[in-house]
C-alpha atoms as a PDB file:
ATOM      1  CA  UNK A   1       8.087   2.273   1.790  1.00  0.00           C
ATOM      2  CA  UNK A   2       6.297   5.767   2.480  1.00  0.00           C
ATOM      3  CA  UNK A   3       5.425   5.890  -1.077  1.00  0.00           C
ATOM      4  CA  UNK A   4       3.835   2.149  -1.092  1.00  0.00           C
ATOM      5  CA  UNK A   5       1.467   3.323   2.069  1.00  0.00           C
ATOM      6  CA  UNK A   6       0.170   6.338   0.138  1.00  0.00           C
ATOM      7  CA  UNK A   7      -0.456   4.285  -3.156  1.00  0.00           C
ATOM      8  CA  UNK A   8      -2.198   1.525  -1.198  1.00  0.00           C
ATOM      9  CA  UNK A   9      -4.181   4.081   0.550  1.00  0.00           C
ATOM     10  CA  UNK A  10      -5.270   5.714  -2.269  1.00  0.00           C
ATOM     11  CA  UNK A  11      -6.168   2.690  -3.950  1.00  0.00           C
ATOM     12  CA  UNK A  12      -8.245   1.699  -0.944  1.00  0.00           C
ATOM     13  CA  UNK A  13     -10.435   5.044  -1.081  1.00  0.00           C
ATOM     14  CA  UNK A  14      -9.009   6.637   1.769  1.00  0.00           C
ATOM     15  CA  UNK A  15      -6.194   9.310   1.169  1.00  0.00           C
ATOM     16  CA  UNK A  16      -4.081  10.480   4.201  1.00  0.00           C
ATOM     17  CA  UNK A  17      -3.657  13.643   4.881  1.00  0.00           C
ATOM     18  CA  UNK A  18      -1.648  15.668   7.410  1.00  0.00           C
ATOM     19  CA  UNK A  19      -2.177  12.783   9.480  1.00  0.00           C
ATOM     20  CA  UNK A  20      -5.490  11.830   9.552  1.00  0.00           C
ATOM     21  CA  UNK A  21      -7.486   9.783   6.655  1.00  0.00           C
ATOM     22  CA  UNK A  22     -10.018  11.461   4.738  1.00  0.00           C
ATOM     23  CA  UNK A  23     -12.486  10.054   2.052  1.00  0.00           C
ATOM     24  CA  UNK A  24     -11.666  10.455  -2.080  1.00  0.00           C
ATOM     25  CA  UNK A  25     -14.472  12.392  -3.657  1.00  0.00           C
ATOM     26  CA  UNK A  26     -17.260  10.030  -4.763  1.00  0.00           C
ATOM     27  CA  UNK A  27     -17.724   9.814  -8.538  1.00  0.00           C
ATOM     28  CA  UNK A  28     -21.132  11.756  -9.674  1.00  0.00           C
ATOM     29  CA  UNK A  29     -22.553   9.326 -11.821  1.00  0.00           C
ATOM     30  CA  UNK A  30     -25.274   7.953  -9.579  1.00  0.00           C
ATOM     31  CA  UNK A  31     -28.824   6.682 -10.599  1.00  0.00           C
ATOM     32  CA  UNK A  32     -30.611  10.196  -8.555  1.00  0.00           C
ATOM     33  CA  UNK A  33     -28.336  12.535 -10.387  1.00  0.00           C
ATOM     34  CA  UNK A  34     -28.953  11.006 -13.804  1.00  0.00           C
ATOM     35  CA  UNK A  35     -32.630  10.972 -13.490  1.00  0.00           C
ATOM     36  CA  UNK A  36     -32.456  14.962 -12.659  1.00  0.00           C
ATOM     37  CA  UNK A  37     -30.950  14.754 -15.705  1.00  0.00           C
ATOM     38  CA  UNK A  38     -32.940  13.083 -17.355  1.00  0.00           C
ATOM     39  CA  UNK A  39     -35.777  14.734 -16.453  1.00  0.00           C
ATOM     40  CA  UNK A  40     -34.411  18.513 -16.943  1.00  0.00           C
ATOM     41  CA  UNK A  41     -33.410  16.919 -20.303  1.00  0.00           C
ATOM     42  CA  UNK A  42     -36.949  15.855 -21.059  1.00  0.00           C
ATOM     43  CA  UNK A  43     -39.008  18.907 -20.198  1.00  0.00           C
ATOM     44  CA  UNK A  44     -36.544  20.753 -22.123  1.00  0.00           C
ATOM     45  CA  UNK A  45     -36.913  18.585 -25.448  1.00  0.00           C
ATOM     46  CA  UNK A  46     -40.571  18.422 -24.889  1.00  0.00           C
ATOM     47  CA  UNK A  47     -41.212  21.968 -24.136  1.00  0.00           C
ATOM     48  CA  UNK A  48     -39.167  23.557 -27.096  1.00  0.00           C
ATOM     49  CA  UNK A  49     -39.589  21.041 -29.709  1.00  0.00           C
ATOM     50  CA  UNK A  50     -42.990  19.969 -28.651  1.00  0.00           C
ATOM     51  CA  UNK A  51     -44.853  23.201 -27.051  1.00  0.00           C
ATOM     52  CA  UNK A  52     -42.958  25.693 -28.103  1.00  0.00           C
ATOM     53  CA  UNK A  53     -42.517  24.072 -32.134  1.00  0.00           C
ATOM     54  CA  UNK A  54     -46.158  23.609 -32.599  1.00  0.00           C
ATOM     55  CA  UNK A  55     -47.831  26.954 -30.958  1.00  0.00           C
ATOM     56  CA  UNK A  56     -44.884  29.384 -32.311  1.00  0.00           C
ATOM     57  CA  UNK A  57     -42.992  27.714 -35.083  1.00  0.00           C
ATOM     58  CA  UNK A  58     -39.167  28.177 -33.815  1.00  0.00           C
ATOM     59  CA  UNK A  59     -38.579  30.061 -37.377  1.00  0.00           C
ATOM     60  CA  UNK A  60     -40.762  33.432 -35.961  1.00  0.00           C
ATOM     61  CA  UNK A  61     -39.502  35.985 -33.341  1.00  0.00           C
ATOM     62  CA  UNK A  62     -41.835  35.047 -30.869  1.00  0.00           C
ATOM     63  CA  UNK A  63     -41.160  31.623 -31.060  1.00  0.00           C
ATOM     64  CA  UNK A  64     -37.153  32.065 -31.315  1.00  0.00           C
ATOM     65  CA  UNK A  65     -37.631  34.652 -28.165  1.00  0.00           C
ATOM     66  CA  UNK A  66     -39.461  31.808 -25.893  1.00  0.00           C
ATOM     67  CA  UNK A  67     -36.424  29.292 -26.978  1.00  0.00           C
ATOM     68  CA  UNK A  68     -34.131  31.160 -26.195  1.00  0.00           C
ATOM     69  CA  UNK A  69     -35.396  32.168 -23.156  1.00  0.00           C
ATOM     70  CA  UNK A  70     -36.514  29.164 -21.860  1.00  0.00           C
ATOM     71  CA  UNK A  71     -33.325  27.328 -22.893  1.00  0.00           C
ATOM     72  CA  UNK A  72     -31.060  30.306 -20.706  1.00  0.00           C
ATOM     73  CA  UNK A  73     -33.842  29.029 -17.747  1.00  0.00           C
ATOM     74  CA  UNK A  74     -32.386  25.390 -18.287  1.00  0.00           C
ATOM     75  CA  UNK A  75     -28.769  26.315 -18.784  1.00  0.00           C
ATOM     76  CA  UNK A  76     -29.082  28.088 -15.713  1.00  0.00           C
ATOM     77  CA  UNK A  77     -31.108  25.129 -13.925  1.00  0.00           C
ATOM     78  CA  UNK A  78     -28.630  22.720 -15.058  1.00  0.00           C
ATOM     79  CA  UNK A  79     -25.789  25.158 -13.938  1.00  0.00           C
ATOM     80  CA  UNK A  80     -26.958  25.391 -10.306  1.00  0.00           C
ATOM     81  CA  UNK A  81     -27.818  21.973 -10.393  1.00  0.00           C
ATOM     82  CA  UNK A  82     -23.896  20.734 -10.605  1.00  0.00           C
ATOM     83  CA  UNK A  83     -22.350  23.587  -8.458  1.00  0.00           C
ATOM     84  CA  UNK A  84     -25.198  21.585  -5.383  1.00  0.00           C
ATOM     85  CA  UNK A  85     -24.003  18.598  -5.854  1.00  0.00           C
ATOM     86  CA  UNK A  86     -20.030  18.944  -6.596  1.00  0.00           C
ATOM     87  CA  UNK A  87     -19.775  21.793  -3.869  1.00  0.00           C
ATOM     88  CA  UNK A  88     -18.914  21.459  -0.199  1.00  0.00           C
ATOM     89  CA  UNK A  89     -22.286  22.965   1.828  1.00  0.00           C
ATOM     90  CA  UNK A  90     -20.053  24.133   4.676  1.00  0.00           C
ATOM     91  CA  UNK A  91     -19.834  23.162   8.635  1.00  0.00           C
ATOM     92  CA  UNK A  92     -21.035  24.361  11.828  1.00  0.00           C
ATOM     93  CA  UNK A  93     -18.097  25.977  13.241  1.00  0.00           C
ATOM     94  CA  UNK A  94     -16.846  23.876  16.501  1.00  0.00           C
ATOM     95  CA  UNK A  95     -16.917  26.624  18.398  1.00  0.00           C
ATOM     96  CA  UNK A  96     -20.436  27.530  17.904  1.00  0.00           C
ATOM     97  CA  UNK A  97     -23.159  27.383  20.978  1.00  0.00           C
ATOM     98  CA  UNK A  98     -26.336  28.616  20.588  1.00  0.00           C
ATOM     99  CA  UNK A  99     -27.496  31.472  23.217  1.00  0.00           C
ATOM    100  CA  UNK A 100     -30.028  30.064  25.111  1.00  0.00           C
ATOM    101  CA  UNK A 101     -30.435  32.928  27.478  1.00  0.00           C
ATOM    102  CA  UNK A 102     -30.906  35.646  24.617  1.00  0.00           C
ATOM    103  CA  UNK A 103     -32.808  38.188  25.390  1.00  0.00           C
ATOM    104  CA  UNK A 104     -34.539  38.740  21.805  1.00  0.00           C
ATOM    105  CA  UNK A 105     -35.860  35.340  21.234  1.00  0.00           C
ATOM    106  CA  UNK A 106     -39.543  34.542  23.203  1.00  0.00           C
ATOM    107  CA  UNK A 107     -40.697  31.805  21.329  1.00  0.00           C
ATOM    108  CA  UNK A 108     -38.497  27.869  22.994  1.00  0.00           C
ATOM    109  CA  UNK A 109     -39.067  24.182  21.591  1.00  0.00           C
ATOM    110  CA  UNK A 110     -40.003  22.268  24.298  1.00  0.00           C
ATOM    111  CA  UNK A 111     -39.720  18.475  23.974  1.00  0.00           C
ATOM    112  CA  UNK A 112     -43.335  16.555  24.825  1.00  0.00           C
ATOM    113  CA  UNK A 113     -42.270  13.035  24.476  1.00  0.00           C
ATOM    114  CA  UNK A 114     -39.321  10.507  24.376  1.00  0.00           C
END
């Protein structure tokens, strides 16, 4: 019976955990992320096999030395790009209050409206 709960659950898109129900991951194939894509994908093709191709010819140093180089700056892009958006960004601890009678800060928002 303890086993049907869990299934069900899971199936549902909740998973229960240690008590309390937390949210699956969501899947990462959403219309924003594959326009980044896209668009990384784009400037890439157009750069090296359109800017790069016609002023350098790919075949000399100079022009094998600016794709490489620019295609490490897109590997790296894209890299970066998937660690933000499969990675957790963290939580303000609960314990956390900020110090409103430090000492060091002289500058306070002060609310003019609503």
């Amino acid at each position: 019976m303890g086993q049907e709960r869990n299934s069900a659950a899971s199936s549902s898109g909740y998973v229960s955990g240690g008590g309390r129900r937390v949210a699956e991951r969501p899947r990462y194939v959403t219309l924003p992320i594959m326009m980044v894509l896209a668009v990384i994908g784009y400037v890439y093709y157009v750069t090296v096999f359109g800017v790069i191709e016609d002023w350098l010819v790919l075949t000399t140093a100079a022009g094998l030395w600016n794709a490489v180089s620019f295609s490490s700056l897109a590997l790296m892009s894209l890299v970066t790009y998937v660690i933000a958006i499969t990675r957790d960004p963290g939580r303000v601890p609960i314990s956390f209050t900020p110090d409103v009678e430090d000492s060091q800060i002289t500058l306070y928002e002060i609310k003019r409206k609503g």
